[in-house]
C-alpha atoms as a PDB file:
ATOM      1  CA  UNK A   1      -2.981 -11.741  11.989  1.00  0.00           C
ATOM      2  CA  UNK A   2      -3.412  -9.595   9.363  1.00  0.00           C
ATOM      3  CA  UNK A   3      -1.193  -9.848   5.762  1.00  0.00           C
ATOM      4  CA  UNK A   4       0.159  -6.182   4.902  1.00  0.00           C
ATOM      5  CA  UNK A   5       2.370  -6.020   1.063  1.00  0.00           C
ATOM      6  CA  UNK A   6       4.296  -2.721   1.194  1.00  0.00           C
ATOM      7  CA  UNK A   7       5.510  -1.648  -2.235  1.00  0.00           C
ATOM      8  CA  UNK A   8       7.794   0.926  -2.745  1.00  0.00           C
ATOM      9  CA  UNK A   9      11.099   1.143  -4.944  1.00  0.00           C
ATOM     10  CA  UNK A  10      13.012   2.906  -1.788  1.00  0.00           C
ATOM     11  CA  UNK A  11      14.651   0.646   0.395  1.00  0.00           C
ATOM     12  CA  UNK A  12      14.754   2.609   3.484  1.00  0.00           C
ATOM     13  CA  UNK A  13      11.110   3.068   3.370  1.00  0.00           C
ATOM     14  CA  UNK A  14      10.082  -0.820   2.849  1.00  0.00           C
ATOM     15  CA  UNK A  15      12.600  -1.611   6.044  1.00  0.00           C
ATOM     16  CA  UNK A  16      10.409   1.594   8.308  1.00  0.00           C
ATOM     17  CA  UNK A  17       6.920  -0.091   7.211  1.00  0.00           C
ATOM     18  CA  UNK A  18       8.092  -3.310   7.518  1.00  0.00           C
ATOM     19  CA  UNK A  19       9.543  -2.779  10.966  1.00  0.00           C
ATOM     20  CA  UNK A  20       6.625  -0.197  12.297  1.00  0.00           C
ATOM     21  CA  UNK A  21       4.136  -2.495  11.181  1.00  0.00           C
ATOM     22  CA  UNK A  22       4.924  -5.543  12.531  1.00  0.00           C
ATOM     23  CA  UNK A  23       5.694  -3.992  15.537  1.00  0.00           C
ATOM     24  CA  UNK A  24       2.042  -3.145  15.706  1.00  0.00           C
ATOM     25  CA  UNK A  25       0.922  -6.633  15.176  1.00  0.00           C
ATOM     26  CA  UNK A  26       0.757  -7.034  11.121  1.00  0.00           C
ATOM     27  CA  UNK A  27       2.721 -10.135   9.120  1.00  0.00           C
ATOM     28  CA  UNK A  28       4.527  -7.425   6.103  1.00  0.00           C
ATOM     29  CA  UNK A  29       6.341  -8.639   3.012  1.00  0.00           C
ATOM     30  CA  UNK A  30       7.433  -6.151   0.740  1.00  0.00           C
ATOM     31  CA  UNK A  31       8.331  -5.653  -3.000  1.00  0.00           C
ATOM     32  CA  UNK A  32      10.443  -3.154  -4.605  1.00  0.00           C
ATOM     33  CA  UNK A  33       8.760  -3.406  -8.075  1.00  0.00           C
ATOM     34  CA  UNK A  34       5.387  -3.663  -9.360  1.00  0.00           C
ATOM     35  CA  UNK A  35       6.550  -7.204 -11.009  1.00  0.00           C
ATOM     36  CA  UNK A  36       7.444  -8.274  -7.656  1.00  0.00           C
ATOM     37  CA  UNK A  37       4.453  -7.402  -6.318  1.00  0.00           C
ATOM     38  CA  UNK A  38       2.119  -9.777  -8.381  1.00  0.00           C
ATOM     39  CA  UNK A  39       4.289 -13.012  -7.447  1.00  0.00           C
ATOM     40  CA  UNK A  40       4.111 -11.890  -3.840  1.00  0.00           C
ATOM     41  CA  UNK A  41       0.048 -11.368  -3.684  1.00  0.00           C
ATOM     42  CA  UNK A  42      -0.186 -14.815  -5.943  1.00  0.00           C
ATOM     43  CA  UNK A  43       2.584 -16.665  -2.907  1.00  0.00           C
ATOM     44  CA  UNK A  44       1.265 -14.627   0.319  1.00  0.00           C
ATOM     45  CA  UNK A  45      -2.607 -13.246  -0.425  1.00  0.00           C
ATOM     46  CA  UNK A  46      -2.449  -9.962   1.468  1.00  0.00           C
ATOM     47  CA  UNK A  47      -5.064  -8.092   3.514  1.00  0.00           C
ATOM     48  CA  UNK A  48      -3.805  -4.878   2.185  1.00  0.00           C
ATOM     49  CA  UNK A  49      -1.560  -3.647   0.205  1.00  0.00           C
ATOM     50  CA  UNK A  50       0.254   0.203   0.386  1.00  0.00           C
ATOM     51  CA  UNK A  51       1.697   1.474  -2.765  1.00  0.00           C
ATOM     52  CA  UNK A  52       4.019   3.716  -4.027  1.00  0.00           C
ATOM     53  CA  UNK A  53       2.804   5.525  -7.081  1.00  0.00           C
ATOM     54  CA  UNK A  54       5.945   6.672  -8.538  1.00  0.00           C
ATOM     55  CA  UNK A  55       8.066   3.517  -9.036  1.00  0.00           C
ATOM     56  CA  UNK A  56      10.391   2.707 -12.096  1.00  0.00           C
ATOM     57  CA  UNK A  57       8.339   0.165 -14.707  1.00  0.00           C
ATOM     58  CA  UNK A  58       5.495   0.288 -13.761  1.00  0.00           C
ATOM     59  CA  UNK A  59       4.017   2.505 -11.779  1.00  0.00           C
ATOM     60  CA  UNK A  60       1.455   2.352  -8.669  1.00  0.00           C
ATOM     61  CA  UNK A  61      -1.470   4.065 -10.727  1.00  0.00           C
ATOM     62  CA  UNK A  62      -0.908   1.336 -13.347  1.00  0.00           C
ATOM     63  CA  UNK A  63      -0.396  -1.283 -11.297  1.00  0.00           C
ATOM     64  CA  UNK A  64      -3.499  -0.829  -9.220  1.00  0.00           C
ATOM     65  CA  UNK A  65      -5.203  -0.982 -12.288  1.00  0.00           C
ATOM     66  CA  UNK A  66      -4.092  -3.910 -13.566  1.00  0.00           C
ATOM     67  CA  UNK A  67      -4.820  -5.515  -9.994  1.00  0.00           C
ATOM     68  CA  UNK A  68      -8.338  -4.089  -9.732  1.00  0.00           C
ATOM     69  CA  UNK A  69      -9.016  -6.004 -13.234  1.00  0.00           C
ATOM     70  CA  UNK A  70      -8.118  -9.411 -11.108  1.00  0.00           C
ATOM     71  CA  UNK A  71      -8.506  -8.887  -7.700  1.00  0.00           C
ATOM     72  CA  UNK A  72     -10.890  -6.638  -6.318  1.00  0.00           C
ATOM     73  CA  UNK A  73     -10.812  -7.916  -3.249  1.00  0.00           C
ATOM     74  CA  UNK A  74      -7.346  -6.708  -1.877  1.00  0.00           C
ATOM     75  CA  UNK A  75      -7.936  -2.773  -0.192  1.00  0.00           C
ATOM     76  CA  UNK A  76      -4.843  -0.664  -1.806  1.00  0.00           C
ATOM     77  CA  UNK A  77      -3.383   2.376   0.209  1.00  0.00           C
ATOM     78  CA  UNK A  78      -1.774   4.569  -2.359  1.00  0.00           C
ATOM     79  CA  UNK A  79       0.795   6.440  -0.313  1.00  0.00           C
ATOM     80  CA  UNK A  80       3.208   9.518  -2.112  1.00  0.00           C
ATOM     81  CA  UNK A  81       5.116  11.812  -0.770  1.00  0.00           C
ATOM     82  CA  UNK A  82       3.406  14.120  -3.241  1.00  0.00           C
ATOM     83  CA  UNK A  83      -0.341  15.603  -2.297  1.00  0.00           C
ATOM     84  CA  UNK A  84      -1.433  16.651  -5.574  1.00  0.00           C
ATOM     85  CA  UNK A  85      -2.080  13.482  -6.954  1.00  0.00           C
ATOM     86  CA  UNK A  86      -4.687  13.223  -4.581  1.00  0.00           C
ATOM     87  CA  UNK A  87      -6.929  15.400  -7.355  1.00  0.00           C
ATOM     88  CA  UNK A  88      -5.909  13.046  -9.947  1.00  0.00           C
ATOM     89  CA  UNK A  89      -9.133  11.127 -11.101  1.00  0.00           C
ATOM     90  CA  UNK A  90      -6.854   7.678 -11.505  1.00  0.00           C
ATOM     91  CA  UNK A  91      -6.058   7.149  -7.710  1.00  0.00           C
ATOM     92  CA  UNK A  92      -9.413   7.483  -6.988  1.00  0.00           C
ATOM     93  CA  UNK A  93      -9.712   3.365  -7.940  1.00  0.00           C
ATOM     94  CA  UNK A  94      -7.637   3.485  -4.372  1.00  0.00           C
ATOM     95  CA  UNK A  95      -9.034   2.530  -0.999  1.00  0.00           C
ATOM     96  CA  UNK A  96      -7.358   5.489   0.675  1.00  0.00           C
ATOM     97  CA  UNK A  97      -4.665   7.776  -0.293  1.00  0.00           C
ATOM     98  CA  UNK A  98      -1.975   8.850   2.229  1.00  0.00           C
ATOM     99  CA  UNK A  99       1.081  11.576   2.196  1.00  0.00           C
ATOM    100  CA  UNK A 100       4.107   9.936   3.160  1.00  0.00           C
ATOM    101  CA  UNK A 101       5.607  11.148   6.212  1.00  0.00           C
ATOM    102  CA  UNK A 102       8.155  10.166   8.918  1.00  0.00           C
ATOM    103  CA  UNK A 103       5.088  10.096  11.004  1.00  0.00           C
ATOM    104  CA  UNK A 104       3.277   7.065  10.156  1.00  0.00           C
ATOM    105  CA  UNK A 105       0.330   7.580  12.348  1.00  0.00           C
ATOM    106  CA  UNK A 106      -1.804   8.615   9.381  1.00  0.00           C
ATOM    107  CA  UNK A 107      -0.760   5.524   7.922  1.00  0.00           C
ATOM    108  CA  UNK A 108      -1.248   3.048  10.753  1.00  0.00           C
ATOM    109  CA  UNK A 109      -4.780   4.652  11.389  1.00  0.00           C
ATOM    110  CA  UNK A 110      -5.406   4.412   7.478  1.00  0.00           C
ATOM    111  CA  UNK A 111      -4.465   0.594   6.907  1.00  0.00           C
ATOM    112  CA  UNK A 112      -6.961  -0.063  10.591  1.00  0.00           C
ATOM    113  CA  UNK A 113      -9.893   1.718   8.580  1.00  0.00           C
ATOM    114  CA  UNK A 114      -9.387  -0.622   5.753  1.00  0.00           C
ATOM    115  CA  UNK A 115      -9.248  -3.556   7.945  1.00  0.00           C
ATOM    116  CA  UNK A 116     -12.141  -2.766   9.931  1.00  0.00           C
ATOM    117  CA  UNK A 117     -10.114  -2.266  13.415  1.00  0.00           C
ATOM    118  CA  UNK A 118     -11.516   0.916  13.544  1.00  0.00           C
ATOM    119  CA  UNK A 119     -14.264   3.018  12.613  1.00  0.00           C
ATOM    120  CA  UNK A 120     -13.691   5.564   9.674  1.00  0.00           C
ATOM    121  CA  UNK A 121     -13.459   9.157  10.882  1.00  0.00           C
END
């Protein structure tokens, strides 16, 4: 079973990834802050992680950075609900970049492509 962190500083948000994702087979912990974050990947080791970029603290952009410098290994979905930061040159460190919606097909098919469920389009 795959490991999913979603991080995001809006509650209602972490509770519909939580509860969409695990209904599609994923184990999901989520953080609230980008502090938070770090213990969780150091307890839990996540397969992916999807992350908010505009968070109090620090946020997302940062963040990825800093966990790029350590751990390479961990695929990061940045997901806003705002499309132009898809032209900033700092997300491009990202696995994939997604446009939150209520809809979280783009999402679900996203985090697969990562995994290597399913082929990229």
């Amino acid at each position: 079973m795959h490991k999913i962190l979603v991080v995001d500083d809006e509650e209602n948000i972490r509770f519909l990834y939580k509860e969409e994702l695990e209904d599609d087979g994923y184990k999901v912990t989520v953080a609230a802050t980008a502090e938070e974050a770090m213990k969780k990947i150091l307890e839990d080791k996540p397969d992916v992680i999807t992350l908010d970029i505009k968070m109090p603290g620090m946020d997302g952009i940062e963040f990825m950075r800093k966990l790029k410098e350590e751990r390479k290994d961990i695929p990061v979905i940045l997901c806003s609900a705002y499309g132009r930061f898809k032209q900033d040159f700092r997300v491009w460190a990202s696995d994939a970049y997604v446009v939150k919606s209520a809809d979280l097909s783009e999402l679900k098919l996203t985090i697969k492509e990562v995994l290597g469920e399913v082929e990229p389009k």
